[in-house]
PDB file of N, CA and C in Angstrom:
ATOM      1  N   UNK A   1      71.268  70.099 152.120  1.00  0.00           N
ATOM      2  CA  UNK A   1      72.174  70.848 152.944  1.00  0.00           C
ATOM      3  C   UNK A   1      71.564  72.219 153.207  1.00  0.00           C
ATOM      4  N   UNK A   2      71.651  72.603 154.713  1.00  0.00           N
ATOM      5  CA  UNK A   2      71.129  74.119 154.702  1.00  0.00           C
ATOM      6  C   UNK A   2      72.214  74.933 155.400  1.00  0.00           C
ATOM      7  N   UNK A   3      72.278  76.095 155.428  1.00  0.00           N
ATOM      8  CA  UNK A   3      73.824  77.018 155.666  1.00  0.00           C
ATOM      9  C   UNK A   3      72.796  78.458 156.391  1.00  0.00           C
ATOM     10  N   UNK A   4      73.396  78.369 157.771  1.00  0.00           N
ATOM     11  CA  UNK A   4      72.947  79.315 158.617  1.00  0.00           C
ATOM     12  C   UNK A   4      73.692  80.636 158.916  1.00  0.00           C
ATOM     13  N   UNK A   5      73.560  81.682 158.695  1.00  0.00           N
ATOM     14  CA  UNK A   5      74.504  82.695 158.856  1.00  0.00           C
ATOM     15  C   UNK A   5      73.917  82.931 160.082  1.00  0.00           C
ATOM     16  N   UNK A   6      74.686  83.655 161.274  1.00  0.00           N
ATOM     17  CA  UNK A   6      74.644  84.100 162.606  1.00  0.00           C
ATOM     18  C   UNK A   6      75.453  85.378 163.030  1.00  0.00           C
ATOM     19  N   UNK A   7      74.901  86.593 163.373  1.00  0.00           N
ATOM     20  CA  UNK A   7      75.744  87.495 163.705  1.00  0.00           C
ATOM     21  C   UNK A   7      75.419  87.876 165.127  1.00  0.00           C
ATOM     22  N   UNK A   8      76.704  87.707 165.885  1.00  0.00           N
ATOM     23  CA  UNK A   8      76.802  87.626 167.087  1.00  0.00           C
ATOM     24  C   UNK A   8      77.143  89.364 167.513  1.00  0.00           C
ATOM     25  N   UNK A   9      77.060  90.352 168.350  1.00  0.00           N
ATOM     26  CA  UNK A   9      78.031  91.068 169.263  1.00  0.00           C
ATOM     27  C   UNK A   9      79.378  90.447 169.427  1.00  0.00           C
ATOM     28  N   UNK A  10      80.089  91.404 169.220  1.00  0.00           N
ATOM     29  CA  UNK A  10      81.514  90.526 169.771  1.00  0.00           C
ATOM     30  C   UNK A  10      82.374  91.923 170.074  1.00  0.00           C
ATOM     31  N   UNK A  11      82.383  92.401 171.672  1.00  0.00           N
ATOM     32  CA  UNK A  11      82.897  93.223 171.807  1.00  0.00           C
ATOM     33  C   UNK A  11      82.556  94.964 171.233  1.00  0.00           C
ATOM     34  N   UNK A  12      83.349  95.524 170.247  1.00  0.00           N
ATOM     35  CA  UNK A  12      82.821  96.910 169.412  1.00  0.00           C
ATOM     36  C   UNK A  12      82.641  96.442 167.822  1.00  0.00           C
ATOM     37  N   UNK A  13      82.274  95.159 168.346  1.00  0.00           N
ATOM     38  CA  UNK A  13      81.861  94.467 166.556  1.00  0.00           C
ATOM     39  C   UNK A  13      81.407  93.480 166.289  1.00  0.00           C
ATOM     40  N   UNK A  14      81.211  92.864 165.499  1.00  0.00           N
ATOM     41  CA  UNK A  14      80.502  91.889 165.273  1.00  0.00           C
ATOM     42  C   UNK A  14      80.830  90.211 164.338  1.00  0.00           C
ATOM     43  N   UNK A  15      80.499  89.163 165.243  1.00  0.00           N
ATOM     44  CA  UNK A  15      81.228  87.947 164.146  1.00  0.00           C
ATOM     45  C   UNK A  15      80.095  87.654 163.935  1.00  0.00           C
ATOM     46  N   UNK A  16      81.016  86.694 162.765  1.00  0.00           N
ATOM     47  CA  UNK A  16      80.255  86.526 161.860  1.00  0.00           C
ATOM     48  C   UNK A  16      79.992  84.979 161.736  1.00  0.00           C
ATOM     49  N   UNK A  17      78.768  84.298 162.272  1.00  0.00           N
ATOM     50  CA  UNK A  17      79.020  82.937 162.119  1.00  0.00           C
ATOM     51  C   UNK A  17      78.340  81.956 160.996  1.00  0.00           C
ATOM     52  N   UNK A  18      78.950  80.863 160.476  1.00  0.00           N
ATOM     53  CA  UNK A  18      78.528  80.135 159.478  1.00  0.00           C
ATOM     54  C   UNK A  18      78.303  78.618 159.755  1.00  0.00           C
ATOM     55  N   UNK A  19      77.470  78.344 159.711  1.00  0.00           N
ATOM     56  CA  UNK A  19      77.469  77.146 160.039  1.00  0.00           C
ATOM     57  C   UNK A  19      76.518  76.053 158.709  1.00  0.00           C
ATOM     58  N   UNK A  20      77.387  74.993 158.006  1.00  0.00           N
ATOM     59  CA  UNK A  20      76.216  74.177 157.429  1.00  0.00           C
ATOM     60  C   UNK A  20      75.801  72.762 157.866  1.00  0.00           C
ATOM     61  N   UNK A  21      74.238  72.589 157.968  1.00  0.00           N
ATOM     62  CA  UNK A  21      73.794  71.691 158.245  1.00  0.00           C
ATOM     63  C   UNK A  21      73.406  70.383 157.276  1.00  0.00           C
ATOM     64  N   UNK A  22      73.352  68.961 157.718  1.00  0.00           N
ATOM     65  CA  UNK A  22      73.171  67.907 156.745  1.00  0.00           C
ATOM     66  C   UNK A  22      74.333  67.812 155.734  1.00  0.00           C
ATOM     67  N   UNK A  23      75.705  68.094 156.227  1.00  0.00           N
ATOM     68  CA  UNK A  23      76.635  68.200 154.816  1.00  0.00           C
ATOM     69  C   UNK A  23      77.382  66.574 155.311  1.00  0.00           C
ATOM     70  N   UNK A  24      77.040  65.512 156.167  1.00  0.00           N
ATOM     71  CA  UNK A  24      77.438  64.931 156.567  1.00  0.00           C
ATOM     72  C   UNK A  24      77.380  63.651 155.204  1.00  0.00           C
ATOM     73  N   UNK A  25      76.684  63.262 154.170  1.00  0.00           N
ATOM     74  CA  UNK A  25      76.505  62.720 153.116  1.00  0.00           C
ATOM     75  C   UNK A  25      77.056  63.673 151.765  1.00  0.00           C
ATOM     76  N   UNK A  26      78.020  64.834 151.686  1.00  0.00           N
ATOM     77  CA  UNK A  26      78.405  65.195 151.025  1.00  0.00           C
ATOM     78  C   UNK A  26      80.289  64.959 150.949  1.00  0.00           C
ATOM     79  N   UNK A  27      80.378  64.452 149.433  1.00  0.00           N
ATOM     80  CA  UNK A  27      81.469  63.848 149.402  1.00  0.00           C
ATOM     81  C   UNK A  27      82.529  64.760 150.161  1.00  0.00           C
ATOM     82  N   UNK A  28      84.076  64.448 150.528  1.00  0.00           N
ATOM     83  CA  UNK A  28      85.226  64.707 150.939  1.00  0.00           C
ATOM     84  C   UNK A  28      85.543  66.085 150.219  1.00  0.00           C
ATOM     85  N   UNK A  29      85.442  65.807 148.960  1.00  0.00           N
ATOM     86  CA  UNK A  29      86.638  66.330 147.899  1.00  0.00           C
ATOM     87  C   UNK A  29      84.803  68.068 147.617  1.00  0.00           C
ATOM     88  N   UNK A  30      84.434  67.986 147.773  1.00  0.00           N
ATOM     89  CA  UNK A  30      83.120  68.908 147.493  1.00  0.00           C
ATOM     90  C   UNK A  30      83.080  69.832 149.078  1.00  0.00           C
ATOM     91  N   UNK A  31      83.196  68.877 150.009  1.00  0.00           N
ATOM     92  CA  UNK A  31      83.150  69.481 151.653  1.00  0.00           C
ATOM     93  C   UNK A  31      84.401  71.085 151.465  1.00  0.00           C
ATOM     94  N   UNK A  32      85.655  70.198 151.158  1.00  0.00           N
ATOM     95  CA  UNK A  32      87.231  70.707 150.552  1.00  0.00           C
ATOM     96  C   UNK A  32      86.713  71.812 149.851  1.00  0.00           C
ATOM     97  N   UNK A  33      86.396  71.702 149.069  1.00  0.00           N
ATOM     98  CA  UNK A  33      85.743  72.814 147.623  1.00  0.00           C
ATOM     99  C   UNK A  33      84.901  73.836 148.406  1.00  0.00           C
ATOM    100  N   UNK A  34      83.991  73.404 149.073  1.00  0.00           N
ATOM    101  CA  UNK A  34      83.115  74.460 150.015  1.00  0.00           C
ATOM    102  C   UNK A  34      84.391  75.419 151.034  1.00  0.00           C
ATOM    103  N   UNK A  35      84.782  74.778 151.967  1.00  0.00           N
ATOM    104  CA  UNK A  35      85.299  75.414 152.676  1.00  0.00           C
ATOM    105  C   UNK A  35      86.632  76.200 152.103  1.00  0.00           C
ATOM    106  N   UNK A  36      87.265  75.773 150.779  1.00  0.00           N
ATOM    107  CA  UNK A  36      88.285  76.908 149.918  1.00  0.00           C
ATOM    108  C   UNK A  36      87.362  78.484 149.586  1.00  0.00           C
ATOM    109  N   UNK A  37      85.787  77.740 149.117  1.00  0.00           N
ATOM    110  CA  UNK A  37      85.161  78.979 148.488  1.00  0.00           C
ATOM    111  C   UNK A  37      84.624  79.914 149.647  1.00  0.00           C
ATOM    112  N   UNK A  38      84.382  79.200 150.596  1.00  0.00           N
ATOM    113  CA  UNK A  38      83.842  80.316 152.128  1.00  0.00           C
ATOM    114  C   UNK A  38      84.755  81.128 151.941  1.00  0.00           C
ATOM    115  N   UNK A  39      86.163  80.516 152.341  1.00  0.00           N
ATOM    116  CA  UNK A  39      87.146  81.333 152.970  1.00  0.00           C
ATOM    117  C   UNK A  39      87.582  82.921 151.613  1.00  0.00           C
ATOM    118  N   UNK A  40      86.828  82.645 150.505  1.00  0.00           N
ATOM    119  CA  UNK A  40      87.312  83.388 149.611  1.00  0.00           C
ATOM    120  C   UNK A  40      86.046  84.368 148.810  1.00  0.00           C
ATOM    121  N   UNK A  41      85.286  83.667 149.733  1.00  0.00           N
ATOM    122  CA  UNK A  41      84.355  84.886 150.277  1.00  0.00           C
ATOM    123  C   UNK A  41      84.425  85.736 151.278  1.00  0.00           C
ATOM    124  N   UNK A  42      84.586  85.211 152.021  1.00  0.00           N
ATOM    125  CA  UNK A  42      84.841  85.747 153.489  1.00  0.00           C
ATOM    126  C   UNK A  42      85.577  86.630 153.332  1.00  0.00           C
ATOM    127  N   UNK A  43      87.174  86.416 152.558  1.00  0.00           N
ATOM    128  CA  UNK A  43      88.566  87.344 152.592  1.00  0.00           C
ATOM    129  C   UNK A  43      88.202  88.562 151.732  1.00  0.00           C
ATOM    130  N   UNK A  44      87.236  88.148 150.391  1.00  0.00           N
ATOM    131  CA  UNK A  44      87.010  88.469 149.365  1.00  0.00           C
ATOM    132  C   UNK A  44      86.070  89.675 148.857  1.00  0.00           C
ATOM    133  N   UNK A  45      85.232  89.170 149.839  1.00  0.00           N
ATOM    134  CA  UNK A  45      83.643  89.752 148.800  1.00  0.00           C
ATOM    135  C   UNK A  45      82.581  90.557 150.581  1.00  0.00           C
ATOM    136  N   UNK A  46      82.850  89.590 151.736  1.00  0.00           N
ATOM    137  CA  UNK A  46      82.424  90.298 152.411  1.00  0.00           C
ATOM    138  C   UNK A  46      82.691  91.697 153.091  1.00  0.00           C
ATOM    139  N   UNK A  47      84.213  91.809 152.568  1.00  0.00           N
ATOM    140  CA  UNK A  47      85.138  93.478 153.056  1.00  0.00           C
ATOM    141  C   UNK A  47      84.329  94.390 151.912  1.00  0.00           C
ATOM    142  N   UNK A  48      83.667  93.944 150.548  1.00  0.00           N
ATOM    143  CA  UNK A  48      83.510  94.638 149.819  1.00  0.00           C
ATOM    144  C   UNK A  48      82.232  94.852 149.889  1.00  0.00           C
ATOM    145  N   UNK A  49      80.745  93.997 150.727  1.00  0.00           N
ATOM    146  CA  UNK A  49      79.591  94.333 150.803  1.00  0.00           C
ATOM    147  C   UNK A  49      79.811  94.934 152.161  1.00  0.00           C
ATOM    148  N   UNK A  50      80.272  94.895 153.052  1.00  0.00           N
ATOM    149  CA  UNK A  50      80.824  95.954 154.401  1.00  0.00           C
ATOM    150  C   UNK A  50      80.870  97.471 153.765  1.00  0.00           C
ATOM    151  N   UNK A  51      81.874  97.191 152.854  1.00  0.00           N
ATOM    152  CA  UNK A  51      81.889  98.845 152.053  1.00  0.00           C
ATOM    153  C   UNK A  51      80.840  99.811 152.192  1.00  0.00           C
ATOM    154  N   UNK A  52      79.365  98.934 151.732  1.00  0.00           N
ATOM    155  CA  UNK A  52      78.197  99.632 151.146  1.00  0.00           C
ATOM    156  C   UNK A  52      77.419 100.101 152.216  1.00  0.00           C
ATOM    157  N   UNK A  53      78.354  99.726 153.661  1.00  0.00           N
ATOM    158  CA  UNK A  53      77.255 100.578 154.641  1.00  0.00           C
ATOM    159  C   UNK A  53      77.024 101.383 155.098  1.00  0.00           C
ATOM    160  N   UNK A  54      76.717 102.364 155.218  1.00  0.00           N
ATOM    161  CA  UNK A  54      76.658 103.538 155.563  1.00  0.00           C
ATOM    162  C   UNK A  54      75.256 104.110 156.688  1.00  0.00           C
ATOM    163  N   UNK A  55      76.007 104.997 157.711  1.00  0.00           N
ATOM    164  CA  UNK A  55      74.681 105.229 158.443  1.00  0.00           C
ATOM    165  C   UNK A  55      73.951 104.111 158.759  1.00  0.00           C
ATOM    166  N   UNK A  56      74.764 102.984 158.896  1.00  0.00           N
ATOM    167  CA  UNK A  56      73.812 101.447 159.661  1.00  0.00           C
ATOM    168  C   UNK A  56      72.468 101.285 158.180  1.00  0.00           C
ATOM    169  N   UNK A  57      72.713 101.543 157.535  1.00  0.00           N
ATOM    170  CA  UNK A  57      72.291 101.391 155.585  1.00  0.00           C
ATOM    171  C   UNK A  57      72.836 100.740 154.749  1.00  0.00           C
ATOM    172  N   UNK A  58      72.218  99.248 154.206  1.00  0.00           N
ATOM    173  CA  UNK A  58      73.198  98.291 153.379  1.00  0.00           C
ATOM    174  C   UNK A  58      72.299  99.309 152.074  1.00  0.00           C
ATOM    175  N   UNK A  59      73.291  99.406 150.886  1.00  0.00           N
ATOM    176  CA  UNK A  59      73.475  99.793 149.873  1.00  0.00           C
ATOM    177  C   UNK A  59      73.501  98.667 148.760  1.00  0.00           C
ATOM    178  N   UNK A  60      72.876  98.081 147.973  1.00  0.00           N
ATOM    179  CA  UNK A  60      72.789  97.095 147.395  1.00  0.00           C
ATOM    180  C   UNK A  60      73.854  97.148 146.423  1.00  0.00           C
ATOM    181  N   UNK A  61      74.571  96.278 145.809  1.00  0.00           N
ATOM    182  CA  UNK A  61      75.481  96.789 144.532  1.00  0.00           C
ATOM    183  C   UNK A  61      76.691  96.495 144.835  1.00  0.00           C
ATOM    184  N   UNK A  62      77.519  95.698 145.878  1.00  0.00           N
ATOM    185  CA  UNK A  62      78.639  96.033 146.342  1.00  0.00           C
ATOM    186  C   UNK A  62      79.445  95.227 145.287  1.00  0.00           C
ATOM    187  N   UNK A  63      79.179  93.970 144.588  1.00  0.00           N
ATOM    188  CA  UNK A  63      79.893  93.467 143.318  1.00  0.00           C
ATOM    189  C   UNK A  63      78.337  93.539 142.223  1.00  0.00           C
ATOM    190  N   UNK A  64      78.684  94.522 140.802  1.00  0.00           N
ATOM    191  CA  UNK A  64      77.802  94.284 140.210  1.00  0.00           C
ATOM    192  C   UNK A  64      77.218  93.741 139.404  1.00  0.00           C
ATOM    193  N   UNK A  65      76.791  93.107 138.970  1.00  0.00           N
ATOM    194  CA  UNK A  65      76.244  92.021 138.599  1.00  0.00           C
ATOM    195  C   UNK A  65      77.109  91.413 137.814  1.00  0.00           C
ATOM    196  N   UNK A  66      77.180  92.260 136.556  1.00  0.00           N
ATOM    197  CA  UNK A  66      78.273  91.813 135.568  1.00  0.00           C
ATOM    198  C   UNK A  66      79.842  91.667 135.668  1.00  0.00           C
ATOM    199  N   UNK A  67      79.778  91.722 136.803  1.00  0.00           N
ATOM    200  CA  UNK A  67      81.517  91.473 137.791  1.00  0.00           C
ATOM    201  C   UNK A  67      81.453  90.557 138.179  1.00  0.00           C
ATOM    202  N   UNK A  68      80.427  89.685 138.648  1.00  0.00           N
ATOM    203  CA  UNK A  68      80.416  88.810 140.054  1.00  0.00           C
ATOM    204  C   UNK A  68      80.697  87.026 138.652  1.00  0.00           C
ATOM    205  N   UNK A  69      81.440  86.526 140.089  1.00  0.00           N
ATOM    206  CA  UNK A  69      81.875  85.472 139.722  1.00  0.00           C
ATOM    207  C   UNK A  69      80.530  84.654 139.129  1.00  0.00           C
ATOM    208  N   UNK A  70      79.607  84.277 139.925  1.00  0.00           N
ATOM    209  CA  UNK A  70      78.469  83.452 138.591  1.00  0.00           C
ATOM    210  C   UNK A  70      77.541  84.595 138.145  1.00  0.00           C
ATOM    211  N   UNK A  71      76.532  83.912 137.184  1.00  0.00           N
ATOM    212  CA  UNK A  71      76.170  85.082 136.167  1.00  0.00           C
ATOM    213  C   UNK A  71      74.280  84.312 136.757  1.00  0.00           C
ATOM    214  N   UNK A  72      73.732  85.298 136.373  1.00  0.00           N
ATOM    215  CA  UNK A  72      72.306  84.820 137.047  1.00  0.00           C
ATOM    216  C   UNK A  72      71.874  85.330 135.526  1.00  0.00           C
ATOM    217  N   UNK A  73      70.883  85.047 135.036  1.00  0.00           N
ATOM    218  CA  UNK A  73      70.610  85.229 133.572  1.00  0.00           C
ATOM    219  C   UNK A  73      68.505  85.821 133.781  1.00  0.00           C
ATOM    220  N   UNK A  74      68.589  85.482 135.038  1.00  0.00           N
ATOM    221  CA  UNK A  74      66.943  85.637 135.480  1.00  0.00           C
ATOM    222  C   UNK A  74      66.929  86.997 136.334  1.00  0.00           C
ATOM    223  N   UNK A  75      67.491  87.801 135.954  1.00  0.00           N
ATOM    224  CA  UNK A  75      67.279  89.210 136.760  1.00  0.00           C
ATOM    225  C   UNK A  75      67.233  89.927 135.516  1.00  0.00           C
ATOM    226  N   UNK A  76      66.039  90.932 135.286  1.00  0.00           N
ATOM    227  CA  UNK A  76      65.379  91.527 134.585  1.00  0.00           C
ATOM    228  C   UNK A  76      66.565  92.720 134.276  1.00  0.00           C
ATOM    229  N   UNK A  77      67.126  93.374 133.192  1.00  0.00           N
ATOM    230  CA  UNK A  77      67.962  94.591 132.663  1.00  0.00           C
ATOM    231  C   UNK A  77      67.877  95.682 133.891  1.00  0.00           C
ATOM    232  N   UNK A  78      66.612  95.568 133.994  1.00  0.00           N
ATOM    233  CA  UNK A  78      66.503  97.004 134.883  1.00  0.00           C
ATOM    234  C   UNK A  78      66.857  96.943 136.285  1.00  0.00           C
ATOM    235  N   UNK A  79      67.038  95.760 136.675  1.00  0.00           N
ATOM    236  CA  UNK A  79      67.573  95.730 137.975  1.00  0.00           C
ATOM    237  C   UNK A  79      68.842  95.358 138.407  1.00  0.00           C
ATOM    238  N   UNK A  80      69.744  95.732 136.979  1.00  0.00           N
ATOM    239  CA  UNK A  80      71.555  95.403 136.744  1.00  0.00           C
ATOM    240  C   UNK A  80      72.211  96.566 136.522  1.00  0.00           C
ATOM    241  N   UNK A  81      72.796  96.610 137.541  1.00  0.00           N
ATOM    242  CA  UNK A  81      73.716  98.009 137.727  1.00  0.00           C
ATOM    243  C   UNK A  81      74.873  97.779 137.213  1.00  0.00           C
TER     244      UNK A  81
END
């Protein structure tokens, strides 16, 4: 499966498009599960990396590490805010 993000012009702003490809062999009940977790990203987490921009400047950090819903165990101390 591959998942394309697209940001369009749209007027004095900008959408935001998502699209995934090859999900056509992925079960019912997992498709369901994907599209609950988009939407709770989307509502969720993208108002909060929006936050970090400034001066047309993404700001890295917007959930930090040790907040964020999965845990990555392969990012070195020094690069965990």
């Amino acid at each position: 499966m591959r998942i394309r993000w697209t940001l369009v012009p749209d007027g004095e702003g900008t959408k935001l498009i998502l699209e995934h490809f090859n999900a056509e062999n992925v079960r019912w009940l997992h498709r369901t599960l994907m599209r609950i977790g988009w939407k709770y990203v989307m509502k969720k987490f993208i108002p909060r990396v929006l936050d970090n921009i400034e001066n047309e400047q993404f700001t890295p950090g917007a959930i930090p590490l040790k907040n964020r819903v999965y845990k990555c165990k392969t990012v070195p101390e020094q690069y965990v805010r």
